[in-house]
Protein backbone atom coordinates (compact mmCIF):
# COMPACT_ATOMS: atom_id res chain seq x y z
CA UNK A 1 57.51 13.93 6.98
CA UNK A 2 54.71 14.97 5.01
CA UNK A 3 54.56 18.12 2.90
CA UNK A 4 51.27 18.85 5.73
CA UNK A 5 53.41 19.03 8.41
CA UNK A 6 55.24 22.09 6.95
CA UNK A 7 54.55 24.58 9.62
CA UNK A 8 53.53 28.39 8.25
CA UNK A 9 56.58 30.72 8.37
CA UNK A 10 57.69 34.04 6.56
CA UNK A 11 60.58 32.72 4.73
CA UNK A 12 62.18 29.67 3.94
CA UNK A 13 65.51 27.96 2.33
CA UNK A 14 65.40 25.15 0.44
CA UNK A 15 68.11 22.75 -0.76
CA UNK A 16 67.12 20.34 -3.38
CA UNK A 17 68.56 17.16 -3.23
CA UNK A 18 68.68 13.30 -4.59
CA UNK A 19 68.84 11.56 -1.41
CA UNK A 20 65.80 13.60 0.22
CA UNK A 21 64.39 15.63 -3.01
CA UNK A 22 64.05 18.86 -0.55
CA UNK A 23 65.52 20.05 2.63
CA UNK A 24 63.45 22.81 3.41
CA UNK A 25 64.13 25.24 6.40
CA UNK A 26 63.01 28.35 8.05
CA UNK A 27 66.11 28.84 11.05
CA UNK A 28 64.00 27.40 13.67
CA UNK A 29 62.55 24.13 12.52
CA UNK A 30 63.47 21.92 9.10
CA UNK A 31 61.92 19.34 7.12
CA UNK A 32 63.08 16.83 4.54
CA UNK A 33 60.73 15.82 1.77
CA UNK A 34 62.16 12.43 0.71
CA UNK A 35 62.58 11.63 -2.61
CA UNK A 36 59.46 10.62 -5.07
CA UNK A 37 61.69 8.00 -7.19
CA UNK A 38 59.79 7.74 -9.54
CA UNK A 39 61.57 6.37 -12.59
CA UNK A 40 63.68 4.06 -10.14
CA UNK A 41 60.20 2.64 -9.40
CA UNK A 42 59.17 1.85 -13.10
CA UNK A 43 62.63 1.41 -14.55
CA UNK A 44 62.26 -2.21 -14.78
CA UNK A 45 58.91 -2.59 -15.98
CA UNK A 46 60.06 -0.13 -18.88
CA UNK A 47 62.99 -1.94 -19.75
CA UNK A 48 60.84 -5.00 -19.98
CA UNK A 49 58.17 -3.00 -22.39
CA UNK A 50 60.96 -2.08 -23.99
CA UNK A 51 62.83 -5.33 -24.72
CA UNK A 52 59.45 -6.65 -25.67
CA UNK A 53 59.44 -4.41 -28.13
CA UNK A 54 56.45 -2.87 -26.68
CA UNK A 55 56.85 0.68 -27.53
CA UNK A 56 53.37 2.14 -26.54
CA UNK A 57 53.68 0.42 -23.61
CA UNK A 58 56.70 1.86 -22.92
CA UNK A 59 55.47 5.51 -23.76
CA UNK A 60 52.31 4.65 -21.36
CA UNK A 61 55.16 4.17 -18.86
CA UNK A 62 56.95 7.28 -19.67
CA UNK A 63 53.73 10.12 -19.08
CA UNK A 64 52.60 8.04 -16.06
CA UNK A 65 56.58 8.74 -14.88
CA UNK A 66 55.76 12.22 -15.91
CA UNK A 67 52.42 13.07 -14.78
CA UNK A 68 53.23 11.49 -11.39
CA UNK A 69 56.36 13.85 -11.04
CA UNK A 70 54.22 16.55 -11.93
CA UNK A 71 51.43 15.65 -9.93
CA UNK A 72 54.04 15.78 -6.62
CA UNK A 73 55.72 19.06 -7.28
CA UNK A 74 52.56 20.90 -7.82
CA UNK A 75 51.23 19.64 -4.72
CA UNK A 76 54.63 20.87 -2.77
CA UNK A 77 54.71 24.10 -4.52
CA UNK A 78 51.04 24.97 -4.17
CA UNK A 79 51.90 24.01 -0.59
CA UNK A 80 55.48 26.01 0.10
CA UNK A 81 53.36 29.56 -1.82
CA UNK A 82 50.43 29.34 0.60
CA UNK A 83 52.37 28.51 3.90
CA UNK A 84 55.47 31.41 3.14
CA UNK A 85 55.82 35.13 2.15
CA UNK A 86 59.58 34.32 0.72
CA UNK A 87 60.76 31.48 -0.65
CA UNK A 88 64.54 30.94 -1.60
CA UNK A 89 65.97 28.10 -3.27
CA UNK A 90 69.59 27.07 -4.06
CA UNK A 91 70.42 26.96 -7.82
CA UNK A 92 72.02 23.87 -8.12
CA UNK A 93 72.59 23.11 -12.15
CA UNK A 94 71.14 19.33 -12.87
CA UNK A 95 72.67 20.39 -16.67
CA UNK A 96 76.45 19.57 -14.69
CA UNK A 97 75.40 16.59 -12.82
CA UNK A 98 73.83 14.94 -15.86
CA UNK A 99 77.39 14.37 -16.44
CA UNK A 100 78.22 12.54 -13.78
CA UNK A 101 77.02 8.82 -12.63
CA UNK A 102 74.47 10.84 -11.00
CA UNK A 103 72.34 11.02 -14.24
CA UNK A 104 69.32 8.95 -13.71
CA UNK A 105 68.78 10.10 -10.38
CA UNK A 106 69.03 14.08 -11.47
CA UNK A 107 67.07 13.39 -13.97
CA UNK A 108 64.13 11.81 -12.00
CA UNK A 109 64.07 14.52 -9.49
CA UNK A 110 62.50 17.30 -11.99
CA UNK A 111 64.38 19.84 -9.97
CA UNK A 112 64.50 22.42 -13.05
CA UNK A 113 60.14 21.48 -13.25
CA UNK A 114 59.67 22.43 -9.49
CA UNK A 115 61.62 25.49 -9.85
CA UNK A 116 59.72 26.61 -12.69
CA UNK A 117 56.38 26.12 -10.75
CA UNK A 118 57.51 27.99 -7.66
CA UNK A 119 58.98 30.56 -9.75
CA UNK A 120 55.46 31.36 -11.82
CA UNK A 121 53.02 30.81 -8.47
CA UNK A 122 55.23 32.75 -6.57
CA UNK A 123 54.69 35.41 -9.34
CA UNK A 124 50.79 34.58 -9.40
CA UNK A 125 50.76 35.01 -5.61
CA UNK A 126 52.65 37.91 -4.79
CA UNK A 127 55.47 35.99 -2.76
CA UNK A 128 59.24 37.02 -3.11
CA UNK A 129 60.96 34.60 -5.15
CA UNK A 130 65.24 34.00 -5.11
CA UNK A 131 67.19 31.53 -6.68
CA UNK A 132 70.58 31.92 -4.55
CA UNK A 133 73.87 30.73 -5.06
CA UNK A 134 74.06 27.66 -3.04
CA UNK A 135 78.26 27.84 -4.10
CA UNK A 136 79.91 26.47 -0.52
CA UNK A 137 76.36 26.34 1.45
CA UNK A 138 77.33 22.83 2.88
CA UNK A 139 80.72 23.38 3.38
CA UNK A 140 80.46 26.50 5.32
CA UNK A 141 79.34 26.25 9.00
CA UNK A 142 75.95 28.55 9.65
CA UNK A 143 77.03 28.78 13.16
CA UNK A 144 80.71 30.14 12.87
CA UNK A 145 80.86 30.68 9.55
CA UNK A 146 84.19 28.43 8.81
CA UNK A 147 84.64 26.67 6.08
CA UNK A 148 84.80 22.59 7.52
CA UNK A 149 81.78 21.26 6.02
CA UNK A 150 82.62 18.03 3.22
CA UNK A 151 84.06 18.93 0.00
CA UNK A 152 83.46 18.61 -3.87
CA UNK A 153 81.60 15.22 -5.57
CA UNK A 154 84.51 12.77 -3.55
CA UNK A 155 82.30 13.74 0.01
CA UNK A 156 79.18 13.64 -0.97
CA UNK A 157 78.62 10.70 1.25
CA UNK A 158 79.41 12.26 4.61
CA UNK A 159 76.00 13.04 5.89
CA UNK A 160 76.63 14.95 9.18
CA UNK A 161 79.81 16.44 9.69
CA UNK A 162 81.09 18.43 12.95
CA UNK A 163 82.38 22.30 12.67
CA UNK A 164 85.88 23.25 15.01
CA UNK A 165 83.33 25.66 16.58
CA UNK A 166 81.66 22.40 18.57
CA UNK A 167 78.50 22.15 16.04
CA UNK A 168 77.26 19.48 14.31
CA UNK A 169 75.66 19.87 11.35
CA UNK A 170 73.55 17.31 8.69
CA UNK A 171 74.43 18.66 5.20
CA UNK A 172 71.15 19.36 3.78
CA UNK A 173 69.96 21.27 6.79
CA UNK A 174 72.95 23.61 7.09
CA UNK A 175 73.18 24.08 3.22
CA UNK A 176 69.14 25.19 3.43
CA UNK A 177 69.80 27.73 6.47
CA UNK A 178 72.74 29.18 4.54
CA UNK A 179 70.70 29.22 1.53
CA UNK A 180 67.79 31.41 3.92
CA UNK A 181 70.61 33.80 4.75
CA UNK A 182 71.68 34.23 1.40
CA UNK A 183 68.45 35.21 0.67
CA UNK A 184 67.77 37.38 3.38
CA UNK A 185 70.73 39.37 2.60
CA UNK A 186 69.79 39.71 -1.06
CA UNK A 187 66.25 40.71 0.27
CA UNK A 188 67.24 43.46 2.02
CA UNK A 189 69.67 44.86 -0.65
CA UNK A 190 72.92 43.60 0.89
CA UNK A 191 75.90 42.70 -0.94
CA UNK A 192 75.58 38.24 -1.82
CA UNK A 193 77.47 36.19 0.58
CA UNK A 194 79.85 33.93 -0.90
């Protein structure tokens, strides 16, 4: 789906992600902006710069990585500010999963970047900005409220998952509609779910 086809709502949860770089939701209808890739895309061109002992080459490389990555989440922001009157996003820390074999990939996504530039034209724009604590959001069941959903770093591969209530959920969509009534509830004043 193109960021275009993001329909104009009041509020909207958004779950960043590696797989698809942002689930983005509003209760009714979600979207998943797939992930930009864009060092996976040049990695072996800059390896071969860099082998070759190329290095402005492989700094020519680097900004065009960069500017490209900036280039999208501008676009995506500017888009999310002008189409929303609140915009929440879970804070998930890319400083942990730099860690993990999950580096490059973190990384590449920019999520810290995009944040930044929602955060600021959000400010610019007069639009209520949250970062909420996304702690559990795909675990726990937006329909029940249970806790079934996949666990920890050793589940990240189950997709879709089904709740003892009857519903069936895709991870990224039921962490972004948990992560829209997380911030709904801090909106109004009310105590943070956890």
């Amino acid at each position: 789906i193109k960021i275009e086809d993001i329909k104009k709502e009041k509020s909207i949860g958004i779950d960043l992600g590696l797989k698809d770089f942002a689930t983005i939701s509003n209760g009714e209808t979600h979207t998943k902006v797939e992930a930009a890739k864009n060092y996976r895309k040049l990695e072996e061109k800059l390896a071969m710069a860099q082998r070759a002992r190329k290095p402005d080459l492989a700094k020519a490389i680097h900004a065009k990585i960069k500017n490209t990555r900036k280039d999208e989440h501008h676009k995506l922001s500017t888009q999310l500010v002008r189409q929303n009157q609140a915009i929440f996003v879970g804070d998930v820390s890319s400083t942990q999963l730099v860690k993990t074999k999950m580096a490059k990939s973190v990384l590449d996504a920019g999520w810290s970047m995009f944040r930044d530039m929602l955060k600021y034209k959000c400010n610019h724009a007069g639009i209520h900005y949250l970062d909420i604590d996304e702690r559990y959001t795909t675990q726990l069941c937006n329909v029940c409220g249970a806790h079934t959903g996949p666990k920890g770093r050793a589940e990240l591969g189950i997709r879709e998952w089904g709740c003892s209530c009857g519903a069936i959920h895709d991870r990224d969509t039921n962490s972004a509609l948990n992560i829209l009534v997380r911030g709904h509830a801090q909106l109004a004043g009310g105590i943070p779910v956890l």
